[in-house]
PDB file of N, CA and C in Angstrom:
ATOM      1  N   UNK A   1       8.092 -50.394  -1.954  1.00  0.00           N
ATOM      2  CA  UNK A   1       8.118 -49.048  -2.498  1.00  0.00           C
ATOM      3  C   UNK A   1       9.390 -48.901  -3.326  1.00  0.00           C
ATOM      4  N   UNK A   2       8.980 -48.446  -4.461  1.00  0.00           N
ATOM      5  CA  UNK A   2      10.362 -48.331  -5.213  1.00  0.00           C
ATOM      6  C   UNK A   2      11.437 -47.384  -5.216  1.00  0.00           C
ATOM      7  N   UNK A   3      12.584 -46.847  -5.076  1.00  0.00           N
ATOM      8  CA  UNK A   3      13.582 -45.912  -4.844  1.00  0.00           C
ATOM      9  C   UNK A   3      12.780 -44.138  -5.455  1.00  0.00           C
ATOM     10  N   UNK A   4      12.197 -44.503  -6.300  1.00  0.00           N
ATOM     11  CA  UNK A   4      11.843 -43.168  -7.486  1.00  0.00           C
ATOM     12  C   UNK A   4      10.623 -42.481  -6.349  1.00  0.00           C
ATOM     13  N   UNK A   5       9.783 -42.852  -5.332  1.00  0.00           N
ATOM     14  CA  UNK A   5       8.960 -42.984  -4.894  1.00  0.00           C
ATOM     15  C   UNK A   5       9.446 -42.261  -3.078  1.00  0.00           C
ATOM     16  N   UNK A   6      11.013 -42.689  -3.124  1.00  0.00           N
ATOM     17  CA  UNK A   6      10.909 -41.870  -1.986  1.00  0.00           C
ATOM     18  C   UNK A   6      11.882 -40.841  -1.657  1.00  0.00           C
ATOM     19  N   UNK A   7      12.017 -40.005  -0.589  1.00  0.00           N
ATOM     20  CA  UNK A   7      12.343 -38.133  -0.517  1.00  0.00           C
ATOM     21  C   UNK A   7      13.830 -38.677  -0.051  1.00  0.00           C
ATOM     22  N   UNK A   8      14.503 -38.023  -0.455  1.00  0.00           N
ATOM     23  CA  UNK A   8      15.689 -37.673   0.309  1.00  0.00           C
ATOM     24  C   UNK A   8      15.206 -36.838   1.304  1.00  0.00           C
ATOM     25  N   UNK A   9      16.996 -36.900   2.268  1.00  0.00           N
ATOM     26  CA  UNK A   9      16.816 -35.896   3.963  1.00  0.00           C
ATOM     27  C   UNK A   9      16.510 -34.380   3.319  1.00  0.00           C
ATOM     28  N   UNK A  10      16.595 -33.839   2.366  1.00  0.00           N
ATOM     29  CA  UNK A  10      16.322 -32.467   2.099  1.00  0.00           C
ATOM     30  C   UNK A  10      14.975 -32.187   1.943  1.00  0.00           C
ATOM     31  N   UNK A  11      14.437 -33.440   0.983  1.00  0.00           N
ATOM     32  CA  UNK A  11      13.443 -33.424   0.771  1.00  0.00           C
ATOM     33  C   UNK A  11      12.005 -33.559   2.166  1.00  0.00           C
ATOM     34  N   UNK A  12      12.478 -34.018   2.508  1.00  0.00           N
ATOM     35  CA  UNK A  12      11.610 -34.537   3.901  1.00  0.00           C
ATOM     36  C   UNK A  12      12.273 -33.222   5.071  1.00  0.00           C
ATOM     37  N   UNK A  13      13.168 -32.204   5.171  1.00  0.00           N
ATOM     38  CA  UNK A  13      13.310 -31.569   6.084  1.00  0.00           C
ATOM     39  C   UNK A  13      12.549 -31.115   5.143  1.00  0.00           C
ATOM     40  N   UNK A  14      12.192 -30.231   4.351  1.00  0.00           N
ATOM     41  CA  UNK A  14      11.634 -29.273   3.827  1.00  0.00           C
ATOM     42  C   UNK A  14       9.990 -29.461   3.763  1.00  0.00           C
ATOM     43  N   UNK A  15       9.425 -30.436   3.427  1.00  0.00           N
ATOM     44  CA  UNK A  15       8.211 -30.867   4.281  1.00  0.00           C
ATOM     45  C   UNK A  15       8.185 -30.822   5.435  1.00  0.00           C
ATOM     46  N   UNK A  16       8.810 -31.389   6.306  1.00  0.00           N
ATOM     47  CA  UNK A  16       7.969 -30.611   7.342  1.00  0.00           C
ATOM     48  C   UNK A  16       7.987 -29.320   8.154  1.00  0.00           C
ATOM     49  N   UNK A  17       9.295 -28.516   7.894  1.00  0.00           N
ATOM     50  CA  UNK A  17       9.165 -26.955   7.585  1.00  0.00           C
ATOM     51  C   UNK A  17       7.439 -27.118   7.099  1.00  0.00           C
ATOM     52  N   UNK A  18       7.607 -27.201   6.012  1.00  0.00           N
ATOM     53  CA  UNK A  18       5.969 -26.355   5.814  1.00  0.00           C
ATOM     54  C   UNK A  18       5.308 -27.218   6.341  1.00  0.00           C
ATOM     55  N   UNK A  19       4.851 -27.926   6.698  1.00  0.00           N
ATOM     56  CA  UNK A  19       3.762 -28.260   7.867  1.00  0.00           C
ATOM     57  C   UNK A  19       3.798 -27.741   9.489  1.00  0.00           C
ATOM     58  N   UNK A  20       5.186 -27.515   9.384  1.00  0.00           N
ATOM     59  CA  UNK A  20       5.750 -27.010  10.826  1.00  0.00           C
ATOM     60  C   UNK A  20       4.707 -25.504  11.040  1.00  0.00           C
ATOM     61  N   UNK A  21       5.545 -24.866   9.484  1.00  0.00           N
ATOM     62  CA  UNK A  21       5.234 -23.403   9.456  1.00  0.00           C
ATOM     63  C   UNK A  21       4.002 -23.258   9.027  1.00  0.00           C
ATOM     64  N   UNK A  22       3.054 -24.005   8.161  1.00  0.00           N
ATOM     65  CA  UNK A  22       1.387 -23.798   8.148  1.00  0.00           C
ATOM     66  C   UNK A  22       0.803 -23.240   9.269  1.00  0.00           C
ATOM     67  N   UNK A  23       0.086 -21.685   8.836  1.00  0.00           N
ATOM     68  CA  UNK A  23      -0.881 -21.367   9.198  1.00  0.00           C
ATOM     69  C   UNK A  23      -1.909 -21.451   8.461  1.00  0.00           C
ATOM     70  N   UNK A  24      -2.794 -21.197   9.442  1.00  0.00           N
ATOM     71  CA  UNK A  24      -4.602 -20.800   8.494  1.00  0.00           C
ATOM     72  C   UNK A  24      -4.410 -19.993   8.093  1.00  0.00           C
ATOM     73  N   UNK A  25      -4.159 -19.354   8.251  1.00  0.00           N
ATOM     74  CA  UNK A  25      -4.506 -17.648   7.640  1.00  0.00           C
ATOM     75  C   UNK A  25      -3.401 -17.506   6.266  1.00  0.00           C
ATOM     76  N   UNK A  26      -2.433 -18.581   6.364  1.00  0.00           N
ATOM     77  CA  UNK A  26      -1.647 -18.329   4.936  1.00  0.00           C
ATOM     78  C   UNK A  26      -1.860 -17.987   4.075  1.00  0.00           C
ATOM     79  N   UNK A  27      -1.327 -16.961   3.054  1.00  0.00           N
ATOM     80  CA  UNK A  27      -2.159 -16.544   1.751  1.00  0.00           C
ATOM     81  C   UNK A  27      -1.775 -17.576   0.546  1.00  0.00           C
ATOM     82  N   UNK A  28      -2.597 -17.707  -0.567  1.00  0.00           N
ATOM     83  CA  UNK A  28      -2.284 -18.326  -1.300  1.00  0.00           C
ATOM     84  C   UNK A  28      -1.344 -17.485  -2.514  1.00  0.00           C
ATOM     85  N   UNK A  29      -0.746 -17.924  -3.335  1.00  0.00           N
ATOM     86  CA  UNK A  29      -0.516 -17.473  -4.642  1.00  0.00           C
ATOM     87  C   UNK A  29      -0.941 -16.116  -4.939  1.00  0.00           C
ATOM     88  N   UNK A  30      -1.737 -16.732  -5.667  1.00  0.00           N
ATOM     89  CA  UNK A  30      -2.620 -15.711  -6.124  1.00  0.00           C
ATOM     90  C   UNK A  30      -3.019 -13.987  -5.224  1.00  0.00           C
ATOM     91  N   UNK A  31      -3.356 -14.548  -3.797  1.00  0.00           N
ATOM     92  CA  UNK A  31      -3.414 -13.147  -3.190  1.00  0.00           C
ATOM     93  C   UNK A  31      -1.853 -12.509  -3.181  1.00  0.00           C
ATOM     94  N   UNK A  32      -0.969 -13.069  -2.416  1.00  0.00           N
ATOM     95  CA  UNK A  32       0.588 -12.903  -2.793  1.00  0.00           C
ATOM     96  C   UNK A  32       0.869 -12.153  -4.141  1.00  0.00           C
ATOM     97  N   UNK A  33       0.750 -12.653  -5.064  1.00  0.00           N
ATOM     98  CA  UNK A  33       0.808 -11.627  -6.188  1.00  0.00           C
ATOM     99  C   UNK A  33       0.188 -10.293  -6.430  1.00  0.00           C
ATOM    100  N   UNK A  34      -0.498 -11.071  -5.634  1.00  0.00           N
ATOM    101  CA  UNK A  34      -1.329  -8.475  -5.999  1.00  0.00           C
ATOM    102  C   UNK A  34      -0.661  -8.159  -4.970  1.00  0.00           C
ATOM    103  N   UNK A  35       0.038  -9.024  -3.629  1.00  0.00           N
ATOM    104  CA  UNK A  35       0.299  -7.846  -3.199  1.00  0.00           C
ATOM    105  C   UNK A  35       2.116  -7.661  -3.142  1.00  0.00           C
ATOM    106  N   UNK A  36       2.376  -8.494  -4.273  1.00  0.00           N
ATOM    107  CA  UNK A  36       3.800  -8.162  -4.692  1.00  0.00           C
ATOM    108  C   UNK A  36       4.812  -6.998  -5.225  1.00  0.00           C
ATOM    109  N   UNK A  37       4.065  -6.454  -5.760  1.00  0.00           N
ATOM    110  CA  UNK A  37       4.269  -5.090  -6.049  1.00  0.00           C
ATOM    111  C   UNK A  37       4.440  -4.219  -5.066  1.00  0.00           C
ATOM    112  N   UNK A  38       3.666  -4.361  -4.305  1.00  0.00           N
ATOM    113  CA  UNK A  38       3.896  -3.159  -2.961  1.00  0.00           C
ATOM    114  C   UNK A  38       4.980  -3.750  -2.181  1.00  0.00           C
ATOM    115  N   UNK A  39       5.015  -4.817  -1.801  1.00  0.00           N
ATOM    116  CA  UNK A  39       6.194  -5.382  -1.026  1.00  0.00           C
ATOM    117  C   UNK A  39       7.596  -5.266  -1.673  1.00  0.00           C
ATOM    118  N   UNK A  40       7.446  -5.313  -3.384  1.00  0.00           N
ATOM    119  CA  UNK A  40       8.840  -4.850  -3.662  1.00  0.00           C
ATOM    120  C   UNK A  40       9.031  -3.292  -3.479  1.00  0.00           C
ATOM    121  N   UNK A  41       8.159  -2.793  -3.506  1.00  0.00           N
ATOM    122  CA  UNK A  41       8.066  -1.227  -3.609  1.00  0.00           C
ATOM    123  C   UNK A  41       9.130  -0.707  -1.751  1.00  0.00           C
ATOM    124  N   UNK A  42       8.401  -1.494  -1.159  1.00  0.00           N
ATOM    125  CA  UNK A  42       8.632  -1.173  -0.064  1.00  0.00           C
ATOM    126  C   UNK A  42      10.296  -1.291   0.348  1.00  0.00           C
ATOM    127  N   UNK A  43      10.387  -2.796  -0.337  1.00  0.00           N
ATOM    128  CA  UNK A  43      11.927  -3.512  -0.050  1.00  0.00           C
ATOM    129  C   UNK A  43      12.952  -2.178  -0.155  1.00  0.00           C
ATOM    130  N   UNK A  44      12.617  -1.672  -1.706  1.00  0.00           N
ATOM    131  CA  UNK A  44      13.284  -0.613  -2.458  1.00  0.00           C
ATOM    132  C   UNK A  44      13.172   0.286  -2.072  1.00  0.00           C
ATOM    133  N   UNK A  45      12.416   1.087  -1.284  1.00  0.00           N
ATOM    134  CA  UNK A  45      12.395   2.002  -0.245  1.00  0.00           C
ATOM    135  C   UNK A  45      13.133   1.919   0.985  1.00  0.00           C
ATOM    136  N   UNK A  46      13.537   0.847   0.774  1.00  0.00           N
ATOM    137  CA  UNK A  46      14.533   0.373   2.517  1.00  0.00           C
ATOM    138  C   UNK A  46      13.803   0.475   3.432  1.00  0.00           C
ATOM    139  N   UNK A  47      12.528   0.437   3.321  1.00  0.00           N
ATOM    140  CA  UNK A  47      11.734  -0.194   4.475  1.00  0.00           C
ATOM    141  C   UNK A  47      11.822  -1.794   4.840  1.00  0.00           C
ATOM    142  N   UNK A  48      11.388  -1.720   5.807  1.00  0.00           N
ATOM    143  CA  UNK A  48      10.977  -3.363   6.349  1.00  0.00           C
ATOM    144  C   UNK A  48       9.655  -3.838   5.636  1.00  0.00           C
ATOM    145  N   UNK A  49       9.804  -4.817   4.761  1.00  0.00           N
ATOM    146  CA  UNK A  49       8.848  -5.208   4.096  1.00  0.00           C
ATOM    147  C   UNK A  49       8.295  -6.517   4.750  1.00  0.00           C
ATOM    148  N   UNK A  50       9.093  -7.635   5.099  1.00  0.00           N
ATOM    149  CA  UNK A  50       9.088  -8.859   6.131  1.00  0.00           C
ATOM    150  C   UNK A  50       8.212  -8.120   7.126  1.00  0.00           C
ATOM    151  N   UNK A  51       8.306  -7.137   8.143  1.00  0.00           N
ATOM    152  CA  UNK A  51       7.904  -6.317   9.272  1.00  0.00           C
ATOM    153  C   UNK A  51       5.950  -6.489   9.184  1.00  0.00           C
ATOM    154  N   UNK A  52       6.251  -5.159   7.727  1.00  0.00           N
ATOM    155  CA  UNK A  52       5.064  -4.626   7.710  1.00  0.00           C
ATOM    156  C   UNK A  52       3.956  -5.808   6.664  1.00  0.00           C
ATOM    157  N   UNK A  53       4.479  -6.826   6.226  1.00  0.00           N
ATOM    158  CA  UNK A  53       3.556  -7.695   5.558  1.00  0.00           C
ATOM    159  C   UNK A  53       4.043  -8.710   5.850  1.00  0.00           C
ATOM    160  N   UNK A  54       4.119  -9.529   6.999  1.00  0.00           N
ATOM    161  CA  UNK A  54       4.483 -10.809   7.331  1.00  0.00           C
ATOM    162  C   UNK A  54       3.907 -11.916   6.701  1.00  0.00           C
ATOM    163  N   UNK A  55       2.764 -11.964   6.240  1.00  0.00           N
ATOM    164  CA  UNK A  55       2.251 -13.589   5.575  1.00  0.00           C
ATOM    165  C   UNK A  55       2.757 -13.204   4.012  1.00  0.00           C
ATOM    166  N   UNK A  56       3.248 -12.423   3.501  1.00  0.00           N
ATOM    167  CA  UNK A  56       3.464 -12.304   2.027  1.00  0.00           C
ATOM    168  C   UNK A  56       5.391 -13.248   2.524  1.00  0.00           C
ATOM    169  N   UNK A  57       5.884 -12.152   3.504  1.00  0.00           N
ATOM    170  CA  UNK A  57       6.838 -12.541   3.831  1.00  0.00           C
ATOM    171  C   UNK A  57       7.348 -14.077   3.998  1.00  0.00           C
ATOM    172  N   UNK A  58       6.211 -14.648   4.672  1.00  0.00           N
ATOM    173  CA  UNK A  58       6.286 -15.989   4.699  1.00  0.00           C
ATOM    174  C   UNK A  58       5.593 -17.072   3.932  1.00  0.00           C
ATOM    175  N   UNK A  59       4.551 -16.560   2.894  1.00  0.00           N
ATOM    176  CA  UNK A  59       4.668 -16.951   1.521  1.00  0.00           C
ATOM    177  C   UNK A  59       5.815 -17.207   0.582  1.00  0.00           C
ATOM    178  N   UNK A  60       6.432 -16.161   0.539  1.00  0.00           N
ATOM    179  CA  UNK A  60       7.951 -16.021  -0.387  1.00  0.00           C
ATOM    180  C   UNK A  60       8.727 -16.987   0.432  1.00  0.00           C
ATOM    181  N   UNK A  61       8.956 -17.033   1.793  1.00  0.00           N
ATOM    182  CA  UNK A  61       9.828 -18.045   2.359  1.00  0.00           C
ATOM    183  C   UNK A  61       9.447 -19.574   1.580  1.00  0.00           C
ATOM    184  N   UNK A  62       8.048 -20.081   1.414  1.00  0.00           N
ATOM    185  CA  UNK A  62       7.534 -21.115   1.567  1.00  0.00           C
ATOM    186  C   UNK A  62       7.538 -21.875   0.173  1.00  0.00           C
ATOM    187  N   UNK A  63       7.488 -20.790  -0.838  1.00  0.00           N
ATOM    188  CA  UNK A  63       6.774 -20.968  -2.077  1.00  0.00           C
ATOM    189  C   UNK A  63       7.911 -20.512  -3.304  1.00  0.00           C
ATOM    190  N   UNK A  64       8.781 -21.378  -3.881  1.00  0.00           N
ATOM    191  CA  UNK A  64       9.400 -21.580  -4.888  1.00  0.00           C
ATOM    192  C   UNK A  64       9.074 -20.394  -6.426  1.00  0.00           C
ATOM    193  N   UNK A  65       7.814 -20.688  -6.631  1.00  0.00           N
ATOM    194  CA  UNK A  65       7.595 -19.774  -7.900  1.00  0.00           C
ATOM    195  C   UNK A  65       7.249 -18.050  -7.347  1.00  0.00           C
ATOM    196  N   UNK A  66       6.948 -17.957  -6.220  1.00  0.00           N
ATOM    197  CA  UNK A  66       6.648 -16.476  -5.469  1.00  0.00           C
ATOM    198  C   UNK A  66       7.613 -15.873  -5.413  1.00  0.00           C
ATOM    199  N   UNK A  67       8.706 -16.788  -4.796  1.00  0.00           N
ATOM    200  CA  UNK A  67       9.767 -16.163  -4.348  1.00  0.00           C
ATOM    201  C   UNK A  67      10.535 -15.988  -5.660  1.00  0.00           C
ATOM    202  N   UNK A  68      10.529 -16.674  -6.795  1.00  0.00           N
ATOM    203  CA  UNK A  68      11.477 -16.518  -7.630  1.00  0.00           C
ATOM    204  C   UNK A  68      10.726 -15.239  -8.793  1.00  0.00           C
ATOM    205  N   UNK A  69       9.407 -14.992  -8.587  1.00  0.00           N
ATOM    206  CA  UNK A  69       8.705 -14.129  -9.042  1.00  0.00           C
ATOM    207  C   UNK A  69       9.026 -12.836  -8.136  1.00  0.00           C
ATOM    208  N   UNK A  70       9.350 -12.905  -6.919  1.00  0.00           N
ATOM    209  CA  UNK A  70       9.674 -11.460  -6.407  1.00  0.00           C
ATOM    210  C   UNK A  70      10.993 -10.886  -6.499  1.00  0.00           C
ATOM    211  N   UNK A  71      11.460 -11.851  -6.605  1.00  0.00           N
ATOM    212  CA  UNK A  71      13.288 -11.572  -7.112  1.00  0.00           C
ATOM    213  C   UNK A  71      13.300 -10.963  -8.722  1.00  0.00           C
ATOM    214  N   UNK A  72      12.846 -11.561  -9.754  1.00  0.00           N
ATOM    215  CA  UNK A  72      12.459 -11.119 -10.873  1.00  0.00           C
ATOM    216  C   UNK A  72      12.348  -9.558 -10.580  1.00  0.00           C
ATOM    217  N   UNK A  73      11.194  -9.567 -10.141  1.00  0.00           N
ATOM    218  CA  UNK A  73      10.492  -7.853 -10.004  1.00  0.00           C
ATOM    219  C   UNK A  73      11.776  -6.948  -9.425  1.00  0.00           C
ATOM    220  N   UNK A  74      12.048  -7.693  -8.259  1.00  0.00           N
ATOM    221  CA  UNK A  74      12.945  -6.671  -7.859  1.00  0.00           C
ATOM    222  C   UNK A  74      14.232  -6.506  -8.541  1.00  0.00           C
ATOM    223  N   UNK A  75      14.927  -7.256  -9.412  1.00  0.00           N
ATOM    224  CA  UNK A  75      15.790  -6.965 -10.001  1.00  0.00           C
ATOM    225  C   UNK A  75      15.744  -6.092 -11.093  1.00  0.00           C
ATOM    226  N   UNK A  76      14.542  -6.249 -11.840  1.00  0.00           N
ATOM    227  CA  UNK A  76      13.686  -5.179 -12.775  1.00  0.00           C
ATOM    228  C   UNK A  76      13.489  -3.863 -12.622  1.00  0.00           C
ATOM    229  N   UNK A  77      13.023  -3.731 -11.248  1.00  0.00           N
ATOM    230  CA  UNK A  77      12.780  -2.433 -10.337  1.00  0.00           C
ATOM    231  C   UNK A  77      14.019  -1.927 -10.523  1.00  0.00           C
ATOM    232  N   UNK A  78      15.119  -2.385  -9.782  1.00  0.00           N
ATOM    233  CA  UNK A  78      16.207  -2.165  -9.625  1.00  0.00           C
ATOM    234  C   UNK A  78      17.073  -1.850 -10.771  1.00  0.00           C
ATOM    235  N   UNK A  79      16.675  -2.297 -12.076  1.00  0.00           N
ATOM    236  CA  UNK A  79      17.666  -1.960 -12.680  1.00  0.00           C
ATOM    237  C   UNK A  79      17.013  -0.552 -13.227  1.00  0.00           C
ATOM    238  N   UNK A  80      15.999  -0.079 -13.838  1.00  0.00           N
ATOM    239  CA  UNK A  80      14.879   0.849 -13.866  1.00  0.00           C
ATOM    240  C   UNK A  80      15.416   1.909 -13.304  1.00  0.00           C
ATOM    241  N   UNK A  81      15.854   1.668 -12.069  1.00  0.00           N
ATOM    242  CA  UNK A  81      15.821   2.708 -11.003  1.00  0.00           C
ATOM    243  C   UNK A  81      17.384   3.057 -11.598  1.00  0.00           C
ATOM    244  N   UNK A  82      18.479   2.267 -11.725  1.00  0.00           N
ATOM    245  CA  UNK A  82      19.806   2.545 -11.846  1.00  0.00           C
ATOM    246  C   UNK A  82      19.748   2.977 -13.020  1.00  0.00           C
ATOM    247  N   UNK A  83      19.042   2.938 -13.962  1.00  0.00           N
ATOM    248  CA  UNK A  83      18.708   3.337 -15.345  1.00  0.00           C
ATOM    249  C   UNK A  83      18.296   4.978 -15.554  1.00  0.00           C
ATOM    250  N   UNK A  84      17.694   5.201 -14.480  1.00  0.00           N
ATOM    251  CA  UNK A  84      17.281   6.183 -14.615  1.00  0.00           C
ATOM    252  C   UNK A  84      18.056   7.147 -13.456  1.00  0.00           C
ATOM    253  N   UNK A  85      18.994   6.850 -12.700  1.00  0.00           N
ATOM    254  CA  UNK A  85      19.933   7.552 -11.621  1.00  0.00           C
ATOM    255  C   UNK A  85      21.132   7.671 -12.625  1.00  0.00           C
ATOM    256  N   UNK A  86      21.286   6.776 -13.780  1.00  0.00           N
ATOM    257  CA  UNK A  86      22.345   6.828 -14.370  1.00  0.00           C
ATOM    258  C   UNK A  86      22.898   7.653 -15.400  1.00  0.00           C
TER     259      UNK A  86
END
Protein backbone atom coordinates (compact mmCIF):
# COMPACT_ATOMS: atom_id res chain seq x y z
CA UNK A 1 0.00 0.00 0.00
CA UNK A 2 1.44 3.18 -0.87
CA UNK A 3 1.91 6.19 1.78
CA UNK A 4 -0.85 8.51 -0.34
CA UNK A 5 -3.35 5.64 0.40
CA UNK A 6 -3.21 5.72 4.07
CA UNK A 7 -5.06 8.01 7.15
CA UNK A 8 -3.18 9.59 9.61
CA UNK A 9 -4.18 9.24 13.70
CA UNK A 10 -6.67 12.21 13.03
CA UNK A 11 -7.81 10.84 10.24
CA UNK A 12 -8.74 7.39 11.52
CA UNK A 13 -9.97 8.93 15.07
CA UNK A 14 -12.43 10.78 13.15
CA UNK A 15 -13.74 7.71 11.33
CA UNK A 16 -14.53 6.00 13.77
CA UNK A 17 -16.31 8.81 15.72
CA UNK A 18 -18.70 8.51 12.90
CA UNK A 19 -19.18 4.98 12.88
CA UNK A 20 -19.11 5.14 16.65
CA UNK A 21 -21.82 7.92 16.43
CA UNK A 22 -24.02 6.39 13.36
CA UNK A 23 -27.46 6.14 13.87
CA UNK A 24 -30.34 4.93 11.65
CA UNK A 25 -32.38 7.46 12.01
CA UNK A 26 -29.52 10.07 11.00
CA UNK A 27 -30.68 12.74 8.74
CA UNK A 28 -29.08 13.28 5.64
CA UNK A 29 -27.97 16.64 4.07
CA UNK A 30 -30.46 17.49 2.39
CA UNK A 31 -33.25 17.03 5.20
CA UNK A 32 -30.70 19.07 7.56
CA UNK A 33 -30.96 21.92 5.32
CA UNK A 34 -34.70 22.68 5.43
CA UNK A 35 -34.41 22.35 8.70
CA UNK A 36 -31.55 24.84 9.11
CA UNK A 37 -33.20 27.80 9.21
CA UNK A 38 -35.26 27.07 12.15
CA UNK A 39 -32.37 25.78 14.14
CA UNK A 40 -30.54 29.01 13.47
CA UNK A 41 -33.64 30.86 14.29
CA UNK A 42 -33.79 29.18 17.46
CA UNK A 43 -29.86 29.43 18.34
CA UNK A 44 -30.62 33.35 17.98
CA UNK A 45 -33.40 33.28 20.17
CA UNK A 46 -31.16 31.80 22.94
CA UNK A 47 -32.98 28.86 22.97
CA UNK A 48 -31.54 25.39 23.11
CA UNK A 49 -31.39 24.38 19.65
CA UNK A 50 -28.94 21.04 20.26
CA UNK A 51 -32.00 20.25 23.03
CA UNK A 52 -34.94 20.70 20.91
CA UNK A 53 -33.51 19.19 17.45
CA UNK A 54 -30.93 16.70 18.35
CA UNK A 55 -30.26 14.76 14.94
CA UNK A 56 -29.82 18.23 13.07
CA UNK A 57 -27.57 18.83 16.12
CA UNK A 58 -25.64 15.87 15.45
CA UNK A 59 -25.63 16.21 11.78
CA UNK A 60 -23.74 19.61 12.14
CA UNK A 61 -21.40 17.76 14.64
CA UNK A 62 -20.71 15.06 11.90
CA UNK A 63 -20.82 16.82 8.61
CA UNK A 64 -18.16 19.41 7.43
CA UNK A 65 -20.26 21.31 4.68
CA UNK A 66 -23.59 21.52 7.23
CA UNK A 67 -21.81 22.73 9.77
CA UNK A 68 -19.90 25.26 7.84
CA UNK A 69 -23.31 26.12 6.09
CA UNK A 70 -24.90 26.82 9.55
CA UNK A 71 -22.21 29.05 10.72
CA UNK A 72 -22.57 31.04 7.41
CA UNK A 73 -26.36 31.58 8.19
CA UNK A 74 -25.80 32.40 11.50
CA UNK A 75 -23.32 34.93 11.07
CA UNK A 76 -25.64 36.52 8.36
CA UNK A 77 -28.56 36.40 10.76
CA UNK A 78 -26.47 37.97 13.11
CA UNK A 79 -25.17 40.60 11.41
CA UNK A 80 -28.91 41.58 9.98
CA UNK A 81 -29.98 41.63 13.35
CA UNK A 82 -26.98 44.11 14.57
CA UNK A 83 -27.80 46.02 11.45
CA UNK A 84 -30.90 46.65 12.25
CA UNK A 85 -30.46 47.22 16.41
CA UNK A 86 -27.88 49.59 15.14
Amino acid sequence: MSEDCMLNVSQVKKLVRTIVAFRHDEMTCEICFHALDRYVEMTLEGKNAAEAMPLVQSHLQGCTECGEEFQALLEALKAIEDAHEG
